[in-house]
Protein backbone atom coordinates (compact mmCIF):
# COMPACT_ATOMS: atom_id res chain seq x y z
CA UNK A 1 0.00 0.00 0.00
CA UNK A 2 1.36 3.16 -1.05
CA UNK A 3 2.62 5.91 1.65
CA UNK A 4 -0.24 8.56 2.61
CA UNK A 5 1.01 12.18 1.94
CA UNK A 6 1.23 13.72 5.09
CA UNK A 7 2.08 17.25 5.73
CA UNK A 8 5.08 19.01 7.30
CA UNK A 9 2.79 20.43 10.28
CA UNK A 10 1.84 17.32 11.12
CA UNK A 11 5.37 15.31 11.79
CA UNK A 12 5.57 16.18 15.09
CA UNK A 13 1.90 15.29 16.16
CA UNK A 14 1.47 11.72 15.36
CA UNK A 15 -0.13 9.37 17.79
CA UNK A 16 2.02 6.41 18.77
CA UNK A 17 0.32 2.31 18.73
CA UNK A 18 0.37 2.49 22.37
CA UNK A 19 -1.57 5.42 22.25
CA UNK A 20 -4.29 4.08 19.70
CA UNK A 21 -4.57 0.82 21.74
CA UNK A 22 -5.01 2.36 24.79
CA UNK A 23 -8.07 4.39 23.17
CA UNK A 24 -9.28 0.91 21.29
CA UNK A 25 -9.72 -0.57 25.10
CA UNK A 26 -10.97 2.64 26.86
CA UNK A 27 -13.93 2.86 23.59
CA UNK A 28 -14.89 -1.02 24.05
CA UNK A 29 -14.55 -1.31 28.03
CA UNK A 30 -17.95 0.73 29.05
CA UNK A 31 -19.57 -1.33 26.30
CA UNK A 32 -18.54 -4.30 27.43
CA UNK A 33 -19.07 -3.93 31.01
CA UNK A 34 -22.62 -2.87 30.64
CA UNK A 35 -23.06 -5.80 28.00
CA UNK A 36 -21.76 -8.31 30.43
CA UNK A 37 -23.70 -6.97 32.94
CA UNK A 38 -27.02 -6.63 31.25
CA UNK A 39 -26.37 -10.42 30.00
CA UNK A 40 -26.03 -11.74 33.60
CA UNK A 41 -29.09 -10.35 34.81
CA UNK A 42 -31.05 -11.44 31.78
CA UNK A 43 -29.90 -14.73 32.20
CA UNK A 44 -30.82 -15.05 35.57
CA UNK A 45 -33.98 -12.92 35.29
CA UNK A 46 -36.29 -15.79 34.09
CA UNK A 47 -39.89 -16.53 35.17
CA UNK A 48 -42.85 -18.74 34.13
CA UNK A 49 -43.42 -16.30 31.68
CA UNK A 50 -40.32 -15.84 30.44
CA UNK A 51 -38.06 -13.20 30.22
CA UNK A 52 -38.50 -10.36 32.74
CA UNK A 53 -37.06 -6.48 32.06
CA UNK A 54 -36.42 -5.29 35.83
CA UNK A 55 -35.32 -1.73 36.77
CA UNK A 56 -31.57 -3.14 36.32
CA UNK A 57 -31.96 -4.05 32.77
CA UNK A 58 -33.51 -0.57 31.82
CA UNK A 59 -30.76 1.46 33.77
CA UNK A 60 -28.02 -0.99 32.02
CA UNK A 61 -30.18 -0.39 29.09
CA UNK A 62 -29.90 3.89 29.31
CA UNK A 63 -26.38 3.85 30.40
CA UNK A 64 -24.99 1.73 27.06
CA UNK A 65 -27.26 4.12 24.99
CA UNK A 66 -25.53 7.02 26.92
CA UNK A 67 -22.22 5.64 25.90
CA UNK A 68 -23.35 5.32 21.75
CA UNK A 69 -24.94 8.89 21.86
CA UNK A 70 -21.63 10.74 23.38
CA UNK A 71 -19.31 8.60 21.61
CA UNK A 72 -21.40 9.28 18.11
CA UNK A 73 -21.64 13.26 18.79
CA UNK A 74 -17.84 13.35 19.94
CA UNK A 75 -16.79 11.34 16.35
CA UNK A 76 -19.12 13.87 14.44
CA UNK A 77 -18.42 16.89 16.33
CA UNK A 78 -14.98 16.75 17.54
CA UNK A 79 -13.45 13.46 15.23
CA UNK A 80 -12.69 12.04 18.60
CA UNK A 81 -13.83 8.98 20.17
CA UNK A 82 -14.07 8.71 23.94
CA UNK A 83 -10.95 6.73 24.40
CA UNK A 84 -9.02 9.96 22.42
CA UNK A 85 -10.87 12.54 23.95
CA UNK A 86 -9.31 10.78 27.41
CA UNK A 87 -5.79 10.23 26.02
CA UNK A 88 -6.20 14.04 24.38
CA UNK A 89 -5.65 13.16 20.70
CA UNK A 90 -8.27 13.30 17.72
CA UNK A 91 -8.38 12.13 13.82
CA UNK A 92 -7.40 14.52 11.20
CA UNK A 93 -6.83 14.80 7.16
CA UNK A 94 -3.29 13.78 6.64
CA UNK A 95 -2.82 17.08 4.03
CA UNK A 96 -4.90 19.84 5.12
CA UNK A 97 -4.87 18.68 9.05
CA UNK A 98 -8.64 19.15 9.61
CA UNK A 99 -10.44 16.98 11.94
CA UNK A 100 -12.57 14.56 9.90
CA UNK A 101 -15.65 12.87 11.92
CA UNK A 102 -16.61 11.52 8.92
CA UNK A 103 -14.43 9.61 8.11
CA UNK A 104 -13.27 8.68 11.48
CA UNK A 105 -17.26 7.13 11.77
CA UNK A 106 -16.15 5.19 8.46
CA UNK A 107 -13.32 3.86 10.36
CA UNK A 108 -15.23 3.03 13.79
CA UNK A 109 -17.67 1.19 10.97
CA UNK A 110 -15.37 -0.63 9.00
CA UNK A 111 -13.28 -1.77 11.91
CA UNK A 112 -15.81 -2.58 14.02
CA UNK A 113 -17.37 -4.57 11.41
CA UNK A 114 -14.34 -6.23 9.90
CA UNK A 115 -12.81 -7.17 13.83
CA UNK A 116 -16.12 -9.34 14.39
CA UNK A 117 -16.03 -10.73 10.53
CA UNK A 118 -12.34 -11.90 11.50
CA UNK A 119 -13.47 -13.44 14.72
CA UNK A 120 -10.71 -10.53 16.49
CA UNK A 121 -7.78 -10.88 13.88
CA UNK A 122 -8.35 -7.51 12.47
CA UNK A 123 -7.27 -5.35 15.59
CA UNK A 124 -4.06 -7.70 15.30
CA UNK A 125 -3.63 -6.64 11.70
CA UNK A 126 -4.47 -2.93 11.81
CA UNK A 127 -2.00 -2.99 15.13
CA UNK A 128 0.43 -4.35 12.85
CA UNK A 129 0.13 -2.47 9.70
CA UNK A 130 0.17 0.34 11.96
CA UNK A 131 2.93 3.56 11.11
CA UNK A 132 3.18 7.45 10.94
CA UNK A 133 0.17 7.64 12.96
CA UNK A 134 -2.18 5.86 10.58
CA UNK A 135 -3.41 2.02 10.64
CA UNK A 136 -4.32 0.50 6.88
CA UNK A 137 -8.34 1.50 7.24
CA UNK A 138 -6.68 4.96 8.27
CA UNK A 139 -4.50 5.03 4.98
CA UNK A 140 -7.59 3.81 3.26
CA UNK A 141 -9.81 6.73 4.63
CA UNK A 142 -7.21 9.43 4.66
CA UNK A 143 -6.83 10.07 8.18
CA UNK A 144 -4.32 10.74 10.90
CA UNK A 145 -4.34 10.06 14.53
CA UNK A 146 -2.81 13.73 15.87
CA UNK A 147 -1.57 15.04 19.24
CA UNK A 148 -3.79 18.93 18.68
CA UNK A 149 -1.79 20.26 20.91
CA UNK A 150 1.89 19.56 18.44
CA UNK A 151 0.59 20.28 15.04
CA UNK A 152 3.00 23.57 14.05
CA UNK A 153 1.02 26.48 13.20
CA UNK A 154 1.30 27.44 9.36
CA UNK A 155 3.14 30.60 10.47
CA UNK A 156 6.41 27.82 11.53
């Protein structure tokens, strides 16, 4: 796969793989705490009739949709997920260094899709194929995993 252009501003802000896998495990942990969670208490919640939706479930229920709706306005809003907002990076055009929420929803998407396609292999390979700040979906999608705070002003 060919290199992505990147610009000059940008050489100094590129996220590292520890970085990116540290945000990878802080965006799936709430998920799947609440999802283990709301599992154990359905499986234990049954009656004659059934299956039973207690005050539990619904709160379990409210809190995962709490963690879709934030993490989907912080990718659209910000192009930040909540494990970069926490680690203080976002996802940016390689050229002209604006944040792209687009794209980085493409990227949650295709990931996301392709890691449970794979069985888990795909985190391996994007981990792998991962350099300059940018795994291959990145490449694919044109964007950059950036550290705001070190992108050089155009003035530099």
């Amino acid at each position: 796969m060919p290199e992505t252009s990147l610009s000059p501003r940008l050489e100094r802000a590129l996220v590292g793989r520890g970085a990116r896998v540290g945000a990878y495990l802080l965006n799936a942990a709430p998920l799947l705490l609440i999802g283990g969670e709301l599992l154990l208490f359905l499986s234990s919640a049954r009656g004659p009739a059934g299956y039973r939706v207690g005050v539990i479930e619904i709160v379990l229920g409210i809190c995962a949709l709490a963690v879709v709706v934030t993490q989907l306005v912080l990718v659209l809003r910000r192009a930040q997920t909540i494990g970069s907002l926490l680690l203080s990076f976002d996802y940016r055009d390689p050229v002209t260094t604006r944040p792209q929420g687009g794209r980085l929803l493409g990227q949650i998407l295709i990931t996301g899709l392709s890691s449970v396609l794979t069985l888990g292999v795909m985190p391996i390979v994007l981990l792998a194929t991962y350099r300059r700040g940018q795994s291959a979906v990145d490449r694919w999608l044109g964007l950059v995993a950036t550290w705001p705070e070190d992108i050089q002003d155009e003035s530099a």
